[in-house]
C-alpha atoms as a PDB file:
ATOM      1  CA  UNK A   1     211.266 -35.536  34.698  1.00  0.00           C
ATOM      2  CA  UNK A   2     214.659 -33.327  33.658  1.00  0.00           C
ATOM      3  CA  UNK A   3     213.486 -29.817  32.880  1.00  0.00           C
ATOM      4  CA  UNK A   4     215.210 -28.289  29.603  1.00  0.00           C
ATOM      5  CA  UNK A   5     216.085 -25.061  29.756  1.00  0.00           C
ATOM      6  CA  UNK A   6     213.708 -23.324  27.179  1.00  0.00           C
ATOM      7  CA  UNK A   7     214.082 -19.554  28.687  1.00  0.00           C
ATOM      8  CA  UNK A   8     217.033 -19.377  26.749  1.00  0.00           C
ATOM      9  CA  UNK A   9     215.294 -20.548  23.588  1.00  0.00           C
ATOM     10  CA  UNK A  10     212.539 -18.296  23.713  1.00  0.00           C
ATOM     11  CA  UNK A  11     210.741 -15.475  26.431  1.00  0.00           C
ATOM     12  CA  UNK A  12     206.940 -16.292  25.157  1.00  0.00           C
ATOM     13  CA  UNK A  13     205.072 -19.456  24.102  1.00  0.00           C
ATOM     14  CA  UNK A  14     201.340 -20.391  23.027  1.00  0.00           C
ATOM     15  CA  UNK A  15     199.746 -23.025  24.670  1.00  0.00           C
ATOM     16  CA  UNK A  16     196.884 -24.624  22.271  1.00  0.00           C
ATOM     17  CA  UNK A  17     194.281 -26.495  24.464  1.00  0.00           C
ATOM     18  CA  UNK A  18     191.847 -28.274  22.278  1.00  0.00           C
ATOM     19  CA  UNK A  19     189.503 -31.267  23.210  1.00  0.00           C
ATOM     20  CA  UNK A  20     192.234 -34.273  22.703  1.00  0.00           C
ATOM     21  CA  UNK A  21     195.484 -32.475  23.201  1.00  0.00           C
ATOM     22  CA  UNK A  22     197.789 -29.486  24.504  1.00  0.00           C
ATOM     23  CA  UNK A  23     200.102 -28.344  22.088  1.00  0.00           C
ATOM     24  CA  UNK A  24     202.911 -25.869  23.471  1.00  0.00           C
ATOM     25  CA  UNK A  25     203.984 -24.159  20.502  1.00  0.00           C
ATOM     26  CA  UNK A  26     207.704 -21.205  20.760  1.00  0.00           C
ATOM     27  CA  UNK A  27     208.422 -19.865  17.145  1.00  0.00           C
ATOM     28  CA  UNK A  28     210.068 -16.960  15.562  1.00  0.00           C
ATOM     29  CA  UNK A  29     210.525 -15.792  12.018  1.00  0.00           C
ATOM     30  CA  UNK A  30     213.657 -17.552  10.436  1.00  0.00           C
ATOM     31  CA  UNK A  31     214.332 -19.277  14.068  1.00  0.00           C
ATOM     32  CA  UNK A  32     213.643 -22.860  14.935  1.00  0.00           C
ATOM     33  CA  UNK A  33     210.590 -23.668  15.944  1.00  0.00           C
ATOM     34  CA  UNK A  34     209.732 -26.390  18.628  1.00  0.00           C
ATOM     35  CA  UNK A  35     206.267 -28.101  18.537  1.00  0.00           C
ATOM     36  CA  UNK A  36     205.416 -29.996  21.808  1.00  0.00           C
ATOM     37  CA  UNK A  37     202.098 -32.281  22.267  1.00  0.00           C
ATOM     38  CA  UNK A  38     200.913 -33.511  25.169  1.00  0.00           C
ATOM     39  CA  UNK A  39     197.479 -36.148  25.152  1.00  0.00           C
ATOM     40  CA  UNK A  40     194.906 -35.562  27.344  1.00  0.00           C
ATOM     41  CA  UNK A  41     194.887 -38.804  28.722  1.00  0.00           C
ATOM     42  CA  UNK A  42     198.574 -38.231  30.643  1.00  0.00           C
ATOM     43  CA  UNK A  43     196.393 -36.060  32.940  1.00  0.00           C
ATOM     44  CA  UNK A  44     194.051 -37.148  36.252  1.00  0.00           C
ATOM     45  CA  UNK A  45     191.420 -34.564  34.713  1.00  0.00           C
ATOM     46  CA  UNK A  46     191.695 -32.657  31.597  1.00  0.00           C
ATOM     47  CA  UNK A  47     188.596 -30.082  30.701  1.00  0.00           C
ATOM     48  CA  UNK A  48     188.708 -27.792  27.795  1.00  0.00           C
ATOM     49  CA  UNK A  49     185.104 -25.536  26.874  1.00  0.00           C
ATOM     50  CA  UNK A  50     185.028 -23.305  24.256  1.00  0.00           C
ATOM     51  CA  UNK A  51     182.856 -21.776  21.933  1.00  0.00           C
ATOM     52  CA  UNK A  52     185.026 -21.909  19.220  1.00  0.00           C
ATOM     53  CA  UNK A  53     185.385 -25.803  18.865  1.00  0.00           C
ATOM     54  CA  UNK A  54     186.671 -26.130  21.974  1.00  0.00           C
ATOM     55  CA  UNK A  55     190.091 -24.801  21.304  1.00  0.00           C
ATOM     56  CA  UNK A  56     191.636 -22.447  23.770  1.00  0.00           C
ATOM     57  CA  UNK A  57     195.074 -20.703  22.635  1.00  0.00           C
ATOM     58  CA  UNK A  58     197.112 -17.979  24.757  1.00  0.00           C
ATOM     59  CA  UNK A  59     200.259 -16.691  24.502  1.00  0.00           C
ATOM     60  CA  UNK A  60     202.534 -17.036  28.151  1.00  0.00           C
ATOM     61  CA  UNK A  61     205.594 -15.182  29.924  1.00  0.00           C
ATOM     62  CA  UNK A  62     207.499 -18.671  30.099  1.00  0.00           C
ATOM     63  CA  UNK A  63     209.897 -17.785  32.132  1.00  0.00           C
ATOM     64  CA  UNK A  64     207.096 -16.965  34.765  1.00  0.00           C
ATOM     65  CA  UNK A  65     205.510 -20.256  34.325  1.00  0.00           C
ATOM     66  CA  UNK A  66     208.830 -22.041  34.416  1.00  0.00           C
ATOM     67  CA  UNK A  67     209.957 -20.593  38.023  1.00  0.00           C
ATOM     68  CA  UNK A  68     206.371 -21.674  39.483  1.00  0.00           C
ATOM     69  CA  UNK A  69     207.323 -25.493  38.163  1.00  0.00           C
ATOM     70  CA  UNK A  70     210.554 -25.630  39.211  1.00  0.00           C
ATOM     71  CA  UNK A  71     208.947 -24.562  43.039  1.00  0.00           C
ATOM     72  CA  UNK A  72     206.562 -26.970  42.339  1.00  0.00           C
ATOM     73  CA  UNK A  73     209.049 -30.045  41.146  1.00  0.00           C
ATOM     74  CA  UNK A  74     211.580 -28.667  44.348  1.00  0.00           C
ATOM     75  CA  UNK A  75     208.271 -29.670  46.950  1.00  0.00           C
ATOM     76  CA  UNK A  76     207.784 -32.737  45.318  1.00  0.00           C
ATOM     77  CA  UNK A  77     204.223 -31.986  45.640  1.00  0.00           C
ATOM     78  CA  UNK A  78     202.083 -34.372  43.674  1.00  0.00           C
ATOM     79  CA  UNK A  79     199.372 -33.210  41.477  1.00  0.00           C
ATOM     80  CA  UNK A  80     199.632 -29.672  40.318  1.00  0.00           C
ATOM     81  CA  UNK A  81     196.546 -28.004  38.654  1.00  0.00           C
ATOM     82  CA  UNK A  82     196.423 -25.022  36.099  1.00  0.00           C
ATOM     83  CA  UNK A  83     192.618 -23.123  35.339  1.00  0.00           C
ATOM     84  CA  UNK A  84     191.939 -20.059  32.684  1.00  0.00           C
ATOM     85  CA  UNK A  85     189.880 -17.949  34.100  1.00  0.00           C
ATOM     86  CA  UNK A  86     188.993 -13.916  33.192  1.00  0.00           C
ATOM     87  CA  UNK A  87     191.178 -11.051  34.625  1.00  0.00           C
ATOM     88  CA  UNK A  88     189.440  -8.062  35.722  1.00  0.00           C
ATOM     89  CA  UNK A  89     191.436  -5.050  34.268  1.00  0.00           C
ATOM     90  CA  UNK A  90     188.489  -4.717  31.171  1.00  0.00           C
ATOM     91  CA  UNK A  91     191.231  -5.989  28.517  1.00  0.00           C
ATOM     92  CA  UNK A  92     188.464  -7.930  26.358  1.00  0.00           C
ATOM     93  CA  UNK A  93     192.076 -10.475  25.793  1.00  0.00           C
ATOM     94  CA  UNK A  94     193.746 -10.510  28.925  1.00  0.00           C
ATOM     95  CA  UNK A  95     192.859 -13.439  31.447  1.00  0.00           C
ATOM     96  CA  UNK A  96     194.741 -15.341  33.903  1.00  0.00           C
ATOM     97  CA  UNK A  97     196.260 -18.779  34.420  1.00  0.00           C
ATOM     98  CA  UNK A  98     196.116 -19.760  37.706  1.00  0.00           C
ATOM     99  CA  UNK A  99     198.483 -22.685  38.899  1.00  0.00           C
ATOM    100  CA  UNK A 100     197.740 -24.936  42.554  1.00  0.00           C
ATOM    101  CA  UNK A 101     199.659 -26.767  44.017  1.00  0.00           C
ATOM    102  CA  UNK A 102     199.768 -28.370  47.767  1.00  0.00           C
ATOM    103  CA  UNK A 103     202.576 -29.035  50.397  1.00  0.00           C
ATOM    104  CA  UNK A 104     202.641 -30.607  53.571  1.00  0.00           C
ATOM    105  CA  UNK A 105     205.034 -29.453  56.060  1.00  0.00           C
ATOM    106  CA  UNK A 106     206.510 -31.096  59.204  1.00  0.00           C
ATOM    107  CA  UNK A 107     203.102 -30.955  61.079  1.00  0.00           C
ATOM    108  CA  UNK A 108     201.876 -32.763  58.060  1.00  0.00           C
ATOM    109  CA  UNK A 109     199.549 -29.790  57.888  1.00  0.00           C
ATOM    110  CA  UNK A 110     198.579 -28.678  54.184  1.00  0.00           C
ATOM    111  CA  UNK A 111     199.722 -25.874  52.598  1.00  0.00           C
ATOM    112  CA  UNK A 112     198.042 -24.813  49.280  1.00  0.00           C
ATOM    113  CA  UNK A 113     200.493 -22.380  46.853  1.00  0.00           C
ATOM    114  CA  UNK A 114     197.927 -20.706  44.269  1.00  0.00           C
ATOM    115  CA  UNK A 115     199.949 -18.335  41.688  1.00  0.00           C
ATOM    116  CA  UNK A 116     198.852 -16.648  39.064  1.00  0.00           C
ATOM    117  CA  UNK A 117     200.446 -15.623  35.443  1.00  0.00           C
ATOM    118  CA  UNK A 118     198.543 -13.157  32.888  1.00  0.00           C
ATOM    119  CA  UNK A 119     198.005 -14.038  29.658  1.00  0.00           C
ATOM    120  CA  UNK A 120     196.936 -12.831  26.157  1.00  0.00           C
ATOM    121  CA  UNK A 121     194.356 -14.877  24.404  1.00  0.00           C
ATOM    122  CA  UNK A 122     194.552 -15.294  20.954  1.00  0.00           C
ATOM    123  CA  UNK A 123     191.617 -14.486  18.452  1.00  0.00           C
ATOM    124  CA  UNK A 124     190.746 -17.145  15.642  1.00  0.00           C
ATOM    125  CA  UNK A 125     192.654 -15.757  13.215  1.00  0.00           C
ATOM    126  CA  UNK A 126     195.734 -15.186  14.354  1.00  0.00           C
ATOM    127  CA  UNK A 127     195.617 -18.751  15.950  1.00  0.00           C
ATOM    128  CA  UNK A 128     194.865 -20.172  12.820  1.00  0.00           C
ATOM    129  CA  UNK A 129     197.927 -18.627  11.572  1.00  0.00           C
ATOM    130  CA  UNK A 130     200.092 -21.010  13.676  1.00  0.00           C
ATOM    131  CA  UNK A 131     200.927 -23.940  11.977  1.00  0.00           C
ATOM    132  CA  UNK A 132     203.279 -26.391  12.550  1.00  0.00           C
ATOM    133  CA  UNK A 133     205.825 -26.510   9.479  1.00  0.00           C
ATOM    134  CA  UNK A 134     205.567 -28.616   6.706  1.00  0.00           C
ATOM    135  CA  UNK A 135     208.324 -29.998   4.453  1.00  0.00           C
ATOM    136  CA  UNK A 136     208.678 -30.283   0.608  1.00  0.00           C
ATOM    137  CA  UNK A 137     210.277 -33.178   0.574  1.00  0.00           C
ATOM    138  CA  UNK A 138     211.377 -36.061   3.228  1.00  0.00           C
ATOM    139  CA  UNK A 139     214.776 -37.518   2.029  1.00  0.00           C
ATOM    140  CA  UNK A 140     215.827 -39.677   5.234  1.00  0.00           C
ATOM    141  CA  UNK A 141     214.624 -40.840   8.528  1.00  0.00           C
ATOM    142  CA  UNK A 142     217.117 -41.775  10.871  1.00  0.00           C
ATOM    143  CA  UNK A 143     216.433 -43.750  14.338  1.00  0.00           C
ATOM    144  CA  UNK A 144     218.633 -42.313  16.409  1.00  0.00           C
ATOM    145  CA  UNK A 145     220.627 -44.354  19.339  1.00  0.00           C
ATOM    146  CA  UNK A 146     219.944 -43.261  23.105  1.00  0.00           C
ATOM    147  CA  UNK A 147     223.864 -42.249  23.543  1.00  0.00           C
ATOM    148  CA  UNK A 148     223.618 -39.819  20.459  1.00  0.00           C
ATOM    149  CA  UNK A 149     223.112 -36.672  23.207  1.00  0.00           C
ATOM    150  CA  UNK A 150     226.973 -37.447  23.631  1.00  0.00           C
ATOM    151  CA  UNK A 151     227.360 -36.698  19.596  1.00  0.00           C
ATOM    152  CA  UNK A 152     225.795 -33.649  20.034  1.00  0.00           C
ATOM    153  CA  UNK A 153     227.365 -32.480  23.284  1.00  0.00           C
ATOM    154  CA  UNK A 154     230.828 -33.263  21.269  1.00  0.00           C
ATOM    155  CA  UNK A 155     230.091 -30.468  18.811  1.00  0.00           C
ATOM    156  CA  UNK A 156     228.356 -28.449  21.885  1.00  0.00           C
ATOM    157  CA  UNK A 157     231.986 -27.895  23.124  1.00  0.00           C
ATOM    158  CA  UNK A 158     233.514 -26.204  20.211  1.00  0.00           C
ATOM    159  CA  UNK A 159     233.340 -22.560  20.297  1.00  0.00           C
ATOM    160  CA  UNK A 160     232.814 -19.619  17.581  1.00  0.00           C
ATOM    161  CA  UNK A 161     231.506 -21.968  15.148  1.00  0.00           C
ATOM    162  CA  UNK A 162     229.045 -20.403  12.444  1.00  0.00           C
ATOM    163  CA  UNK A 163     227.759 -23.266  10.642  1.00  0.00           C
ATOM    164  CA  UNK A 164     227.619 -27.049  10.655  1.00  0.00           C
ATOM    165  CA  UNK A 165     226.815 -29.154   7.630  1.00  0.00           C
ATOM    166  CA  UNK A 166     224.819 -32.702   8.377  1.00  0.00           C
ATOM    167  CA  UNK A 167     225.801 -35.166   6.010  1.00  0.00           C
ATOM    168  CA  UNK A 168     224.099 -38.419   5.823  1.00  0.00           C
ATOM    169  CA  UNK A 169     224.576 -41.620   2.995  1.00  0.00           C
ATOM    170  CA  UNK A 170     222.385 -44.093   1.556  1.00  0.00           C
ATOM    171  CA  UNK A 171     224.937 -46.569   3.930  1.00  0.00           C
ATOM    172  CA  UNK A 172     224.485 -44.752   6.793  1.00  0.00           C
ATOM    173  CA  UNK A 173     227.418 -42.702   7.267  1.00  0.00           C
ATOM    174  CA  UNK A 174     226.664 -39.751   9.535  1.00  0.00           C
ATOM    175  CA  UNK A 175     229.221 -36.541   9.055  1.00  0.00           C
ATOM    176  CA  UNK A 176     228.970 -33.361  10.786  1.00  0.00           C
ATOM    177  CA  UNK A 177     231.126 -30.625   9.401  1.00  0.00           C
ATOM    178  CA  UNK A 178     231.950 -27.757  11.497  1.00  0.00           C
ATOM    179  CA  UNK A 179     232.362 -24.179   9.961  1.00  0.00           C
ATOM    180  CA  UNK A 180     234.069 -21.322  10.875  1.00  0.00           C
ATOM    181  CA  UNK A 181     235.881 -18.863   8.422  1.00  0.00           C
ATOM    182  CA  UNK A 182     238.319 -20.843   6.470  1.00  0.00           C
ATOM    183  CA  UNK A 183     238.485 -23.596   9.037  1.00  0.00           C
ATOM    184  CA  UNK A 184     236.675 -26.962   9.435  1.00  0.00           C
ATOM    185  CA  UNK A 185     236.114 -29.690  11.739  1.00  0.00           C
ATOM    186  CA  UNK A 186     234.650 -32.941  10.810  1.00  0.00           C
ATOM    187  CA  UNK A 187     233.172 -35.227  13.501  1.00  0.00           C
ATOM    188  CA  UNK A 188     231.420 -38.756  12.159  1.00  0.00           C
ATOM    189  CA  UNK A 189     229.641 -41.542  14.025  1.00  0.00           C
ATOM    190  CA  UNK A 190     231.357 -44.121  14.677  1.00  0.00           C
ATOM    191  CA  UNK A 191     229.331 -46.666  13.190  1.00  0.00           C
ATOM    192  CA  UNK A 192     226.479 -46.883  10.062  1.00  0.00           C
ATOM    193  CA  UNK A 193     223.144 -45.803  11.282  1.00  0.00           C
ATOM    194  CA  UNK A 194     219.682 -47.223  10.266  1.00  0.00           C
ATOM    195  CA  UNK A 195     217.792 -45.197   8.247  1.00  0.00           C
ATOM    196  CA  UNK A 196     214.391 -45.389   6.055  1.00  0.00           C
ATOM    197  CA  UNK A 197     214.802 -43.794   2.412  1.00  0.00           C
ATOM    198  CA  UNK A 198     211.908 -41.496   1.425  1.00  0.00           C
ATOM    199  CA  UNK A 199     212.726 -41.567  -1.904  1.00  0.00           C
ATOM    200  CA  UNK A 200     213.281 -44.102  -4.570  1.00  0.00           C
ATOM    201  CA  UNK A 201     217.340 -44.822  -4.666  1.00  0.00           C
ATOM    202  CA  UNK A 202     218.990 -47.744  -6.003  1.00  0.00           C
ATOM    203  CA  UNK A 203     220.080 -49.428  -2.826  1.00  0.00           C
ATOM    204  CA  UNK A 204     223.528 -49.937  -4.719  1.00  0.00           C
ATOM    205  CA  UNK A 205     224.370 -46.418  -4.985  1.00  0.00           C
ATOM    206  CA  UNK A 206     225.581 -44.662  -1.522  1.00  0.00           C
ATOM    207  CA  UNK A 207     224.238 -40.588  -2.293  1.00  0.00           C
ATOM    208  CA  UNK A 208     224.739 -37.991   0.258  1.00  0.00           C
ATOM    209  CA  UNK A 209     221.785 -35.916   1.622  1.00  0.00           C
ATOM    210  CA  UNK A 210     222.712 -32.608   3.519  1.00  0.00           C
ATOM    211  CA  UNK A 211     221.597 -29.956   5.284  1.00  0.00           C
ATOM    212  CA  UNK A 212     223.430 -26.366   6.349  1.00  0.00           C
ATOM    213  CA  UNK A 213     222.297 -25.008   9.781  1.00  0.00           C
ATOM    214  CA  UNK A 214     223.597 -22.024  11.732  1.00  0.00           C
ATOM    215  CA  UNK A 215     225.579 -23.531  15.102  1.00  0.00           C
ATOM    216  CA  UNK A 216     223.304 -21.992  17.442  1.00  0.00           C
ATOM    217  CA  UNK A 217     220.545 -23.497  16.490  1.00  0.00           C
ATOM    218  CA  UNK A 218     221.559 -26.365  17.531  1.00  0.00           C
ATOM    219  CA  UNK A 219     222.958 -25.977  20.521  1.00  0.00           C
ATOM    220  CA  UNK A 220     220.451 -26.453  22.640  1.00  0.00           C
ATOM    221  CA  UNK A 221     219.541 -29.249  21.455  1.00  0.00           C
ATOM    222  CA  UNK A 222     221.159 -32.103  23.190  1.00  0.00           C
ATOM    223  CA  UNK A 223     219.155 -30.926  26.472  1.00  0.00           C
ATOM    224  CA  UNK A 224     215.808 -32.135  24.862  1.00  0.00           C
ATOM    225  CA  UNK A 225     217.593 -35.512  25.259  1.00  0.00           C
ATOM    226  CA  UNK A 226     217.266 -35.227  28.532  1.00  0.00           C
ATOM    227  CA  UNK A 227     213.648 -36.233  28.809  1.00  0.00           C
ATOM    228  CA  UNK A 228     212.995 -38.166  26.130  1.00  0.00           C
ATOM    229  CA  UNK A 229     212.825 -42.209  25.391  1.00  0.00           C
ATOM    230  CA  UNK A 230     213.145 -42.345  21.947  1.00  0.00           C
ATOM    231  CA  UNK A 231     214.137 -39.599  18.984  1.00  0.00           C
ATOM    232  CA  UNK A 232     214.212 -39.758  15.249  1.00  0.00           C
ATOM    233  CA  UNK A 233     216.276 -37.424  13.113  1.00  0.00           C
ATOM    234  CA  UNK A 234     214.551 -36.626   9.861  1.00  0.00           C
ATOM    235  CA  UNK A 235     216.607 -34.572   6.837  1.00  0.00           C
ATOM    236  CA  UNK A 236     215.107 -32.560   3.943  1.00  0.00           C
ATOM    237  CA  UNK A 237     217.681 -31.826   1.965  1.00  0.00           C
ATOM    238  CA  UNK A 238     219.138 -28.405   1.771  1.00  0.00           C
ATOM    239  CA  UNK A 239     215.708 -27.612   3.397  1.00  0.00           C
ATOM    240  CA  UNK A 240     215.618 -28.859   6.865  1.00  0.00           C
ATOM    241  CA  UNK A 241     216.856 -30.583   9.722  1.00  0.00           C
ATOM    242  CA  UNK A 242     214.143 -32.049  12.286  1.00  0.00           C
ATOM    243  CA  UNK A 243     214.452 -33.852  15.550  1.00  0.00           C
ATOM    244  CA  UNK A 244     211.475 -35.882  16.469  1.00  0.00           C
ATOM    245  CA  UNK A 245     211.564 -36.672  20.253  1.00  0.00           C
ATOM    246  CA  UNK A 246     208.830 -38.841  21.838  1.00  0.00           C
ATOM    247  CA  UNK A 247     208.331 -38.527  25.594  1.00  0.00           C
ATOM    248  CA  UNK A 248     207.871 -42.403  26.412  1.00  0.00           C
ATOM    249  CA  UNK A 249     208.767 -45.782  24.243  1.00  0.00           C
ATOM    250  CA  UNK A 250     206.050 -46.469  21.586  1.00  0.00           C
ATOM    251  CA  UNK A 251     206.445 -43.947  18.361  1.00  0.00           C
ATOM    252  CA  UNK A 252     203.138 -43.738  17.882  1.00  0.00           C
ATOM    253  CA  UNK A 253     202.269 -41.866  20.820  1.00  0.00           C
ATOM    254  CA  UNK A 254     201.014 -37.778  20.736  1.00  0.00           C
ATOM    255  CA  UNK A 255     203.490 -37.642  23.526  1.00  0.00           C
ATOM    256  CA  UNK A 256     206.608 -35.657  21.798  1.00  0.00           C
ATOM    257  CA  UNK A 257     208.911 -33.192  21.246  1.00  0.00           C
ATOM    258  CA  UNK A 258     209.478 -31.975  17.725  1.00  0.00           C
ATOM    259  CA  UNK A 259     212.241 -28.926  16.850  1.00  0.00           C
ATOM    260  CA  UNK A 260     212.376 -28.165  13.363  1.00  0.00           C
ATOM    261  CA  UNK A 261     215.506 -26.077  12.096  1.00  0.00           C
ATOM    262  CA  UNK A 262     215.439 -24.038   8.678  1.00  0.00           C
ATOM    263  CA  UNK A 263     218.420 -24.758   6.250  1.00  0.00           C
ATOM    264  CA  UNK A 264     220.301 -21.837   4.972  1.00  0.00           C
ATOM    265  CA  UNK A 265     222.197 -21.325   2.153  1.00  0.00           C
ATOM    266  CA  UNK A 266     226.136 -19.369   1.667  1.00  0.00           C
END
């Protein structure tokens, strides 16, 4: 699997483990917010006890975490396995995460790497704070083709831009407007896209639903491409733009990637 670059999205992240699912959860106020589920079932052993309905959240130094799976992915060691367990400094919320993972060298004797990353666990109520953003209304779904990372990496390349504007028909018609000061670029698909109305139009009529998101939220992206199978663009207009990424080929799996990106107004 690609790795994405998400130190330079966010520093810290929240890991939810609960009894079906993890959820890996890096949010900000009034910055885009990226929602990542992962089944239980992807994993050789997956063991979550809690008192509180077995839900375990904690808040992680990504950035630490990231460099220990990049050693691990660079060993192409095979199974890699992560336990909570209590620090001993007397913080009643600190604990640790410890990581394994195993090497053989050219002996083809093993070699166990055990690291370790402190974390903050989170109480009930501020975990039940985090929720994963809802959205007033759902004008369009759009299936999006596996070569539209190049569509975004085409806008990626312009520099100093401020603001794009997503425009999307009732036909299809995909139009990105790029803004910057008194100057604007417009790049369009090349072709009509599928998409699923969520709202009752006459199919006759060809009405434009938009949405007005700063350029660097967006910018990163095109890199979640990079490890997904299959991604779905949805617009709320004048609300929201969301990209819904799944992690294999069938939709309806837990497996996936969502990034949800406020609209803002001039």
């Amino acid at each position: 699997m690609s790795q994405v670059d998400i130190l330079s999205i966010r520093k810290y992240a929240v890991f939810r483990f609960s009894s079906d699912k993890l959820n890996i959860i890096s949010g900000a106020i009034n910055e885009p917010q990226i929602w990542s589920t992962l089944s239980y079932d992807i994993f050789d052993i997956y063991e979550v006890e809690s008192l509180r309905d077995n839900i375990i959240s904690f808040e992680i130094n990504i950035e630490e975490f990231y460099q220990i799976l990049k050693s691990f992915q660079n060993l192409e060691s095979e199974k890699l396995s992560i336990r909570l367990q209590k620090a001993n400094n007397g913080k009643k919320r600190s604990a640790l995460l410890t990581v394994v993972f195993n090497e053989f060298n050219d002996l083809n004797n093993e070699i166990n790497h055990v690291f370790t990353i402190s974390i903050r666990l989170l109480k009930r109520e501020m975990d039940q704070l985090i929720k994963e953003p809802e959205l007033t209304n759902i004008d369009m779904i759009l299936n999006l083709p596996q070569d539209f990372t190049t569509f975004l990496k085409r806008i990626e390349r312009y520099k100093n831009i401020e603001y794009l504007l997503f425009k999307l028909t009732t036909l299809g018609k995909l139009t990105v407007i790029l803004k910057q000061d008194n100057n604007n670029v417009t790049i369009e698909w090349n072709e009509p896209l599928h998409i699923q109305l969520q709202q009752q139009e006459e199919e006759s009529i060809d009405k434009d639903v938009e949405i007005l998101i700063k350029y660097k939220d967006l910018k990163l992206n095109s890199r979640f491409f990079e490890i997904i199978k299959n991604s779905m663009m949805i617009i709320s207009n004048k609300e929201a733009l969301v990209f819904q990424c799944f992690l294999n080929d069938d939709l309806n799996n837990e497996n996936q990637l969502v990034y949800f990106i406020n609209g803002v107004t001039l």
